[in-house]
PDB file of N, CA and C in Angstrom:
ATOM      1  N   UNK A   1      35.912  62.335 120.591  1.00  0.00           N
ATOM      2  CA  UNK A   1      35.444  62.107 119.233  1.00  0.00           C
ATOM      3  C   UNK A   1      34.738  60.752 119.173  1.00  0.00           C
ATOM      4  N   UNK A   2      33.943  60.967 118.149  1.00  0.00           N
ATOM      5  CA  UNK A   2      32.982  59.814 118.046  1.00  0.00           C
ATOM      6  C   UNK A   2      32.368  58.749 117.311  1.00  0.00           C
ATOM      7  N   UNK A   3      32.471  57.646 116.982  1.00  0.00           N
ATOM      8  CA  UNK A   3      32.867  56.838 115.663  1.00  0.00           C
ATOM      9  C   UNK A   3      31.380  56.922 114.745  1.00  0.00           C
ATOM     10  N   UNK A   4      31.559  57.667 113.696  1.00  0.00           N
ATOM     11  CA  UNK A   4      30.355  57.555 112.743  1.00  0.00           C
ATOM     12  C   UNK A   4      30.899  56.523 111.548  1.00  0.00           C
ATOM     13  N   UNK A   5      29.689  56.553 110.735  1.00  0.00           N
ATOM     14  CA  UNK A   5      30.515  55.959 109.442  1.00  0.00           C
ATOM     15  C   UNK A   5      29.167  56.668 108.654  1.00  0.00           C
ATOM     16  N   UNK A   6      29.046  56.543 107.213  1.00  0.00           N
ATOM     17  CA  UNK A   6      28.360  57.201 106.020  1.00  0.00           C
ATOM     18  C   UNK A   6      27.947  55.997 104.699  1.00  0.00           C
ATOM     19  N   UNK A   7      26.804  55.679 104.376  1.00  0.00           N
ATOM     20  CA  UNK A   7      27.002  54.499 103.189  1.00  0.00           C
ATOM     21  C   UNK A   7      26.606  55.754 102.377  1.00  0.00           C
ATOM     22  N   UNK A   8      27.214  55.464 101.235  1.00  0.00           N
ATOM     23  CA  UNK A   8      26.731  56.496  99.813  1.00  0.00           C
ATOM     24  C   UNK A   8      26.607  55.424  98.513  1.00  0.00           C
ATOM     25  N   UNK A   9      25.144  56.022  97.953  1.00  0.00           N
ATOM     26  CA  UNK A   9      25.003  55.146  96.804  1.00  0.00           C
ATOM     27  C   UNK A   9      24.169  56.171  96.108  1.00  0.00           C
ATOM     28  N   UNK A  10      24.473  56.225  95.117  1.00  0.00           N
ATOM     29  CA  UNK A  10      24.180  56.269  93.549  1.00  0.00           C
ATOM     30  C   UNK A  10      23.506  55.693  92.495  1.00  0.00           C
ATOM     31  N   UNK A  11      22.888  56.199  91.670  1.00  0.00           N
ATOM     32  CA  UNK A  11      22.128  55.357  90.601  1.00  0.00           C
ATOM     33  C   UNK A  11      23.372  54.930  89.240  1.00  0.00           C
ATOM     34  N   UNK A  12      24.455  55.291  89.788  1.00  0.00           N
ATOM     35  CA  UNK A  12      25.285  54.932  89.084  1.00  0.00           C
ATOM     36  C   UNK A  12      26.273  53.478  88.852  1.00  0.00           C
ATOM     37  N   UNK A  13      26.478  53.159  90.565  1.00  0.00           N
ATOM     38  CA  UNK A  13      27.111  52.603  91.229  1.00  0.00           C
ATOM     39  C   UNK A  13      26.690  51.471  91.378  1.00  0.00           C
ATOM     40  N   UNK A  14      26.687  50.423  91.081  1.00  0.00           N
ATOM     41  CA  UNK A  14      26.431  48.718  91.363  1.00  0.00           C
ATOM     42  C   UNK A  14      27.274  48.301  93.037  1.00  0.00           C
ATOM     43  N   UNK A  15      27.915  49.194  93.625  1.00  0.00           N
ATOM     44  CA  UNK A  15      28.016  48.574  95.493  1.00  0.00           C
ATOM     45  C   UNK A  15      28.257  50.077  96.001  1.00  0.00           C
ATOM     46  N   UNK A  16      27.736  50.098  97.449  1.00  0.00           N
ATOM     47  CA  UNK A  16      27.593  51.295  98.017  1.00  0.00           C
ATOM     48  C   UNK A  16      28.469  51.610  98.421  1.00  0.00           C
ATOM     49  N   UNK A  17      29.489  52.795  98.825  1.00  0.00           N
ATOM     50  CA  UNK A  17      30.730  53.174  99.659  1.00  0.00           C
ATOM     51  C   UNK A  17      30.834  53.582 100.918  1.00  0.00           C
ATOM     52  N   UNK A  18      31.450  53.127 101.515  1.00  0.00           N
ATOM     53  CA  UNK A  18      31.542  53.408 103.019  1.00  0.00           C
ATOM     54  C   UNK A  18      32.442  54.275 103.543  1.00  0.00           C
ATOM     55  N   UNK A  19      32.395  55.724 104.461  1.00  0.00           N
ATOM     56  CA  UNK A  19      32.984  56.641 104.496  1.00  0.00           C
ATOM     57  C   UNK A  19      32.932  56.195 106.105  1.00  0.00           C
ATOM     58  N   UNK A  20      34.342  55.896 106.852  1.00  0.00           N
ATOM     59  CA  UNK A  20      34.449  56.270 108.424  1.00  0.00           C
ATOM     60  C   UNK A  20      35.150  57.370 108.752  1.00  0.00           C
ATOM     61  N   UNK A  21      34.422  57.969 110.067  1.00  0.00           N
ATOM     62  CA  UNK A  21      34.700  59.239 110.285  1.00  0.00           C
ATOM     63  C   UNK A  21      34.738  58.877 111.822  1.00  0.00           C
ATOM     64  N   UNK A  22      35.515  59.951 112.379  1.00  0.00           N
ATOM     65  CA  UNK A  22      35.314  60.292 114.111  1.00  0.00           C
ATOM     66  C   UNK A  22      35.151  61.878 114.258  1.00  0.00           C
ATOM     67  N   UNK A  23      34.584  62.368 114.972  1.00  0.00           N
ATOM     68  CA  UNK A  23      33.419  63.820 115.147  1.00  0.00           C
ATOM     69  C   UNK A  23      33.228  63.780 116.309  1.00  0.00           C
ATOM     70  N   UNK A  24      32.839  64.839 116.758  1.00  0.00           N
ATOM     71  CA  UNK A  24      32.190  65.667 117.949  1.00  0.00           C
ATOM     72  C   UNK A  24      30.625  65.375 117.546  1.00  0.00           C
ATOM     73  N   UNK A  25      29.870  65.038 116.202  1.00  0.00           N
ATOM     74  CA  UNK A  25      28.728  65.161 116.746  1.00  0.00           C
ATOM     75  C   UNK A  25      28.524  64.694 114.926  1.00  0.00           C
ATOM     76  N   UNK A  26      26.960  63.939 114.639  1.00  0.00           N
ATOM     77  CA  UNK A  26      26.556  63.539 113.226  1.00  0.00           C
ATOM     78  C   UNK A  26      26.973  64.647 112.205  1.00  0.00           C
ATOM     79  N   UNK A  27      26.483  65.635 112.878  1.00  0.00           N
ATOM     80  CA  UNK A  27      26.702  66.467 111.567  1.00  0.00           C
ATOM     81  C   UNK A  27      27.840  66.946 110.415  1.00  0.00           C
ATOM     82  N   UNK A  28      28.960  66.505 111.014  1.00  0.00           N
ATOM     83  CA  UNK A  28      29.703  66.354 110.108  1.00  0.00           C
ATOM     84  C   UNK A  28      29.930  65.141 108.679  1.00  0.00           C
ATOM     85  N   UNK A  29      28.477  64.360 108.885  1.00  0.00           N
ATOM     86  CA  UNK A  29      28.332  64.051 107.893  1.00  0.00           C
ATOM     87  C   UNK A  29      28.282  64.894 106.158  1.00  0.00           C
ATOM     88  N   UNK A  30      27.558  65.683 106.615  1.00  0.00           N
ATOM     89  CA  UNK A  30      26.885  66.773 105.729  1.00  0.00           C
ATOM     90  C   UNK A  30      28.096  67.383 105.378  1.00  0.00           C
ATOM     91  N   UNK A  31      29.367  67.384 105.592  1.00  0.00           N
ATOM     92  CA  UNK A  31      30.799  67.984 105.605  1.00  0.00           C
ATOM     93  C   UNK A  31      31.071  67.063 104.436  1.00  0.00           C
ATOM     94  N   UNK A  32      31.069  65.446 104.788  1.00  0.00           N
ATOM     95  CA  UNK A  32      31.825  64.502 104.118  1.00  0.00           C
ATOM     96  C   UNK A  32      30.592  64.500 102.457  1.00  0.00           C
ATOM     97  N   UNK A  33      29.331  64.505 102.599  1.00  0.00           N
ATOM     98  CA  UNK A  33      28.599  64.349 101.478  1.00  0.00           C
ATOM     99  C   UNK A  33      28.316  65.536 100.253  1.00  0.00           C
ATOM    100  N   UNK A  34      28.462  66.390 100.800  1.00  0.00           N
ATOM    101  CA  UNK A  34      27.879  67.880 100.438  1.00  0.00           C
ATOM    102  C   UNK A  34      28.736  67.689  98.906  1.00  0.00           C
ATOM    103  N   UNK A  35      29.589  67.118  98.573  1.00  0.00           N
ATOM    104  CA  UNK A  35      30.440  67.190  97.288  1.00  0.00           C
ATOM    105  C   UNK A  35      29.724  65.911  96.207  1.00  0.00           C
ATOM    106  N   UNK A  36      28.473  65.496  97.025  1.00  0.00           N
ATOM    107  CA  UNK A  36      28.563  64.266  96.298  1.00  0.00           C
ATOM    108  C   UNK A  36      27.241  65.071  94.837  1.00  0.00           C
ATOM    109  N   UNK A  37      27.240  63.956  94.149  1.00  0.00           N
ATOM    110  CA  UNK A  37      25.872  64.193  93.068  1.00  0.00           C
ATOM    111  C   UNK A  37      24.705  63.816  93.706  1.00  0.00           C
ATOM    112  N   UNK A  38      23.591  65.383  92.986  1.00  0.00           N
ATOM    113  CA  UNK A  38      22.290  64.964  93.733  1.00  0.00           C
ATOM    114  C   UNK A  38      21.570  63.857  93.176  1.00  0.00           C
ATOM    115  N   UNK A  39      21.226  63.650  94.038  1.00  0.00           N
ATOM    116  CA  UNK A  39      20.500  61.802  93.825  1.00  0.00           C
ATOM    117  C   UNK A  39      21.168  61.001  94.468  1.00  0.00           C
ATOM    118  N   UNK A  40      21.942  61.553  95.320  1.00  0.00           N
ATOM    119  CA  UNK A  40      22.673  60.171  96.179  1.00  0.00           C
ATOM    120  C   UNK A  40      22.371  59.942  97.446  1.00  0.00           C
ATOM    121  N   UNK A  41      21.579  58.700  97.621  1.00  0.00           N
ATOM    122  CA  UNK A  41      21.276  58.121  98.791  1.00  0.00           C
ATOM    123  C   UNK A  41      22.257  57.892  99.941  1.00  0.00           C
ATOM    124  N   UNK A  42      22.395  58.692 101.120  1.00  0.00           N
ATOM    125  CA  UNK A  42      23.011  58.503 102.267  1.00  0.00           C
ATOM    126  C   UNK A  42      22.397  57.624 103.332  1.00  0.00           C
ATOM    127  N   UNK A  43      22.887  56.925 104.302  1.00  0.00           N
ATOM    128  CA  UNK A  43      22.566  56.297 105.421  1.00  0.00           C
ATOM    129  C   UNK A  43      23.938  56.528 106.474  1.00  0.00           C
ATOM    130  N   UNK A  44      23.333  57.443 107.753  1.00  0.00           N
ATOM    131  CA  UNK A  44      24.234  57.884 108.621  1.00  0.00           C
ATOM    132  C   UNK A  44      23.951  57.006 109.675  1.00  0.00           C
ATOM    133  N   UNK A  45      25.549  56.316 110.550  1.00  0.00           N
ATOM    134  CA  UNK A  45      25.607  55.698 111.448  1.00  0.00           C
ATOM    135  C   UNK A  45      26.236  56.443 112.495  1.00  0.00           C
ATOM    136  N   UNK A  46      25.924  55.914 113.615  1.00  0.00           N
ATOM    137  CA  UNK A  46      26.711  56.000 114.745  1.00  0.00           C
ATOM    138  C   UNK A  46      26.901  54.518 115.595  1.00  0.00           C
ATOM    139  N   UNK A  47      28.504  54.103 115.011  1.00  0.00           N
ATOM    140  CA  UNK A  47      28.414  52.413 115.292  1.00  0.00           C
ATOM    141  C   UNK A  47      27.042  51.719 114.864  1.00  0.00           C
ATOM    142  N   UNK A  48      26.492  50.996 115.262  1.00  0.00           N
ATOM    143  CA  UNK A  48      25.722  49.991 115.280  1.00  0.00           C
ATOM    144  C   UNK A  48      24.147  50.894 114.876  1.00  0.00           C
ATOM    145  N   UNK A  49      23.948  52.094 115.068  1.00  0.00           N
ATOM    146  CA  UNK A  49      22.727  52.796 115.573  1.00  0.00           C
ATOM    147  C   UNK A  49      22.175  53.296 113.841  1.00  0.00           C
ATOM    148  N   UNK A  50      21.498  53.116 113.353  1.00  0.00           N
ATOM    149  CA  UNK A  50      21.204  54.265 112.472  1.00  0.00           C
ATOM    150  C   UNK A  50      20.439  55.432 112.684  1.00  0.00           C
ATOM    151  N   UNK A  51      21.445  56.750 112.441  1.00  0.00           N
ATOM    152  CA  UNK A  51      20.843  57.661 112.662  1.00  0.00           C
ATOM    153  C   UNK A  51      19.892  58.220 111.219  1.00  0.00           C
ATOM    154  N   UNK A  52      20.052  58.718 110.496  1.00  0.00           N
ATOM    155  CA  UNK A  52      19.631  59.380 108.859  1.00  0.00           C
ATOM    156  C   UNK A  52      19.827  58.632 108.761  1.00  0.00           C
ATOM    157  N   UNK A  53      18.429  58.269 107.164  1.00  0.00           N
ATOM    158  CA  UNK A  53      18.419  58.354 105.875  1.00  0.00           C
ATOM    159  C   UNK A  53      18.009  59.437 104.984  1.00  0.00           C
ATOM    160  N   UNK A  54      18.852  59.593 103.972  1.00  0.00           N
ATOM    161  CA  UNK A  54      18.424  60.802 102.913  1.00  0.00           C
ATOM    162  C   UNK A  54      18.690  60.904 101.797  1.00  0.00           C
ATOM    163  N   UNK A  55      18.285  61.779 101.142  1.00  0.00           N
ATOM    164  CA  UNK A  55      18.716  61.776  99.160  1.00  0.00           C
ATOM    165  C   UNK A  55      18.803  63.123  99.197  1.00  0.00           C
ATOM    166  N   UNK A  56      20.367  63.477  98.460  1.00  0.00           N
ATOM    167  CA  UNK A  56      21.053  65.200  98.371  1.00  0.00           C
ATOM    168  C   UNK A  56      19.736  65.007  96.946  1.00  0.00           C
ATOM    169  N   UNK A  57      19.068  66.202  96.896  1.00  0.00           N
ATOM    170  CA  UNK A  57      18.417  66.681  95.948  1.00  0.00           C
ATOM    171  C   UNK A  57      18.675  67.692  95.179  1.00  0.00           C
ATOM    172  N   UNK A  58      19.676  68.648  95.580  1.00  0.00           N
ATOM    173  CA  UNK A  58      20.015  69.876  95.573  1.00  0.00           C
ATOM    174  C   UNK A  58      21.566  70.054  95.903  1.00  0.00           C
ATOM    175  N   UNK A  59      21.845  71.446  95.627  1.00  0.00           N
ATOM    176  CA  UNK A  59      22.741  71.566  96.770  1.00  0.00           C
ATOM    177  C   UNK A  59      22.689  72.722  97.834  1.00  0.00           C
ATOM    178  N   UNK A  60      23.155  71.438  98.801  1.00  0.00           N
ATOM    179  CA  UNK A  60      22.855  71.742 100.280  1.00  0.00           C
ATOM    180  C   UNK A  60      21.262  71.310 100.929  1.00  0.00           C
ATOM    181  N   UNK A  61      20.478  70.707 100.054  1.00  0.00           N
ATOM    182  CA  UNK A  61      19.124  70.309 100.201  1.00  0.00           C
ATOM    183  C   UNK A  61      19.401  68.828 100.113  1.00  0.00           C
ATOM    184  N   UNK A  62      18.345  68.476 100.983  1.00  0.00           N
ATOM    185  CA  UNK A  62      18.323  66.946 101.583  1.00  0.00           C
ATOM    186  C   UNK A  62      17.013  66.166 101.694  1.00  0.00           C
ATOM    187  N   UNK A  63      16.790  65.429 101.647  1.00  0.00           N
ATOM    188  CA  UNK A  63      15.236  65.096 101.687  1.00  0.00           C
ATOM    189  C   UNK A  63      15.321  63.784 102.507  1.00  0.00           C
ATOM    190  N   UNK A  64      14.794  63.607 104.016  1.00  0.00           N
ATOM    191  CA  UNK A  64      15.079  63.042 104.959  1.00  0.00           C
ATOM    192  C   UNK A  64      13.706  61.781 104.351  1.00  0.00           C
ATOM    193  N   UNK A  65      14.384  60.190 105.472  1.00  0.00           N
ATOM    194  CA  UNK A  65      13.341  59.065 104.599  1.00  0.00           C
ATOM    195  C   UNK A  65      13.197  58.565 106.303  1.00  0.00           C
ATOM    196  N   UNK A  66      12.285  57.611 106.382  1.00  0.00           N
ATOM    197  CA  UNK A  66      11.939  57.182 107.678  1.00  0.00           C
ATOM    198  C   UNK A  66      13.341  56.150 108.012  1.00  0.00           C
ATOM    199  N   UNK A  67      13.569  56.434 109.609  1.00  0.00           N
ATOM    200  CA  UNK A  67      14.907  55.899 109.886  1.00  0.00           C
ATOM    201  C   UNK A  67      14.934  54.605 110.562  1.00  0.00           C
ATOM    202  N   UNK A  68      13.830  53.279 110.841  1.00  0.00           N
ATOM    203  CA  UNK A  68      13.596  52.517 110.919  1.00  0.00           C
ATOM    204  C   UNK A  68      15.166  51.494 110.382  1.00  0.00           C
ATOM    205  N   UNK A  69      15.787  50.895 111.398  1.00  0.00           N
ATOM    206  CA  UNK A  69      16.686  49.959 111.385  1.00  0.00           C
ATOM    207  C   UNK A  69      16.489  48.798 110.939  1.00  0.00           C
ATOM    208  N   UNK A  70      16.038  48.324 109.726  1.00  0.00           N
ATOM    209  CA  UNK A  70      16.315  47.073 109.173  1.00  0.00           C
ATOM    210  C   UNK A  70      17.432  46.436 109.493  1.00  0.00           C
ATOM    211  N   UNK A  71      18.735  46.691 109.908  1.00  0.00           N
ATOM    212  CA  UNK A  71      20.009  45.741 109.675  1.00  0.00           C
ATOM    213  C   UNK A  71      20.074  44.085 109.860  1.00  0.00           C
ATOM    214  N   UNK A  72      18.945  44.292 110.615  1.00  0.00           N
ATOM    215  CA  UNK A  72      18.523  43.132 111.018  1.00  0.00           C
ATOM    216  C   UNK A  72      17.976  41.856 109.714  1.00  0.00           C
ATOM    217  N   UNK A  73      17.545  42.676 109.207  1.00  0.00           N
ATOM    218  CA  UNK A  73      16.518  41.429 107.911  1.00  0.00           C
ATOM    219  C   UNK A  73      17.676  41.421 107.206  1.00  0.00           C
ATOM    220  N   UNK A  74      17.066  40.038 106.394  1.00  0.00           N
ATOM    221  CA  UNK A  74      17.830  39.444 105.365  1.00  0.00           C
ATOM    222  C   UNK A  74      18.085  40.204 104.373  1.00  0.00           C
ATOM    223  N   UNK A  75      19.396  39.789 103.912  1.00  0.00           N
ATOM    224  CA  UNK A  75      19.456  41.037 102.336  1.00  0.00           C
ATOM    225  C   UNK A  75      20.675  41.979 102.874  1.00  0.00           C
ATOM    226  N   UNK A  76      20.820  42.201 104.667  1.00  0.00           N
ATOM    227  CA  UNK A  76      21.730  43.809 104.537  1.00  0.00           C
ATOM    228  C   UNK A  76      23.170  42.857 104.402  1.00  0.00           C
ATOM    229  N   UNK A  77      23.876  43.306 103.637  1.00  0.00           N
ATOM    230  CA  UNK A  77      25.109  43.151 103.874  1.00  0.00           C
ATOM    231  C   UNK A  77      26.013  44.574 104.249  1.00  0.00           C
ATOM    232  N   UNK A  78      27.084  44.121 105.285  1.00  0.00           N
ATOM    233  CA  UNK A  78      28.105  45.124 106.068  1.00  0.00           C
ATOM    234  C   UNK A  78      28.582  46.001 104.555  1.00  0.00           C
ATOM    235  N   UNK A  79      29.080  46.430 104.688  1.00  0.00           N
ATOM    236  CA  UNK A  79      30.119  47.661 103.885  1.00  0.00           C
ATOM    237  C   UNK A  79      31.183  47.687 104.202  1.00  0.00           C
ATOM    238  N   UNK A  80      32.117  46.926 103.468  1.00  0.00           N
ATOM    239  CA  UNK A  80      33.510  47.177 103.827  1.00  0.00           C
ATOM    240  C   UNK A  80      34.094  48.209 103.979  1.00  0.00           C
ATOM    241  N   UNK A  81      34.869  48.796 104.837  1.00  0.00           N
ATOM    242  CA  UNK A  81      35.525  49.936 105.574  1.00  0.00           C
ATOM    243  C   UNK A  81      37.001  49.724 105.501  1.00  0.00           C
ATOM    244  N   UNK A  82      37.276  50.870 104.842  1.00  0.00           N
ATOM    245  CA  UNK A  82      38.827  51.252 104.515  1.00  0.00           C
ATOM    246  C   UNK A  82      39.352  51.986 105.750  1.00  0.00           C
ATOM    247  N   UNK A  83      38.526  52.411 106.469  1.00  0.00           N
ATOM    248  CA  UNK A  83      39.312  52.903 107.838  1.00  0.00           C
ATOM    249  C   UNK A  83      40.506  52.421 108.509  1.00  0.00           C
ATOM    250  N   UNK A  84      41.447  53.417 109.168  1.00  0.00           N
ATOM    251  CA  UNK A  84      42.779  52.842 110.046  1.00  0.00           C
ATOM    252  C   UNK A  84      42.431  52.432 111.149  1.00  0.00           C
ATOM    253  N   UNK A  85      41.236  53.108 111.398  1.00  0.00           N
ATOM    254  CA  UNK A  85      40.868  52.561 113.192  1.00  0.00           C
ATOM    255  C   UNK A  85      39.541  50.989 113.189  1.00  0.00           C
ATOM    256  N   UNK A  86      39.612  50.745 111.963  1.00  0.00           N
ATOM    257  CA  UNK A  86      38.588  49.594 111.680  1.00  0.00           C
ATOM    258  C   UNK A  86      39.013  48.174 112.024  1.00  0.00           C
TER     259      UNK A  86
END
């Protein structure tokens, strides 16, 4: 198994939430989000890597954004993680 994590944000929400997960493979992201409201901006990790970005539009519809790793520039702050294995 394999350490992902999930940021979820909302036009609702003033700080983003951080979902850690361990998987066989990304796609069980789409497991952890699929309940959320459409309009919510996802960013899928694998550790350090970003894999996705996207906005649920629908349900079960996704609308993929260019996946270019900023973490680097000024401005990102981490996401605190409620995880046991964190």
């Amino acid at each position: 198994m394999r350490p992902f994590h999930i940021i979820l944000q909302d036009a609702t929400e003033t700080h983003p939430r951080r979902v850690d997960f361990r998987a066989e493979g990304p796609d069980h992201a789409f497991q952890i989000a699929r309940n959320e409201a459409d309009g919510v901006h996802v960013e899928l990790w694998e550790g350090a890597k970003l894999l996705a970005r996207m906005t649920k539009s629908g349900a079960n519809m996704w609308k993929l954004h260019p996946t270019s790793d900023r973490s680097h520039e000024i401005g990102h702050e981490p996401v605190p993680t409620s995880a046991p294995w964190a």
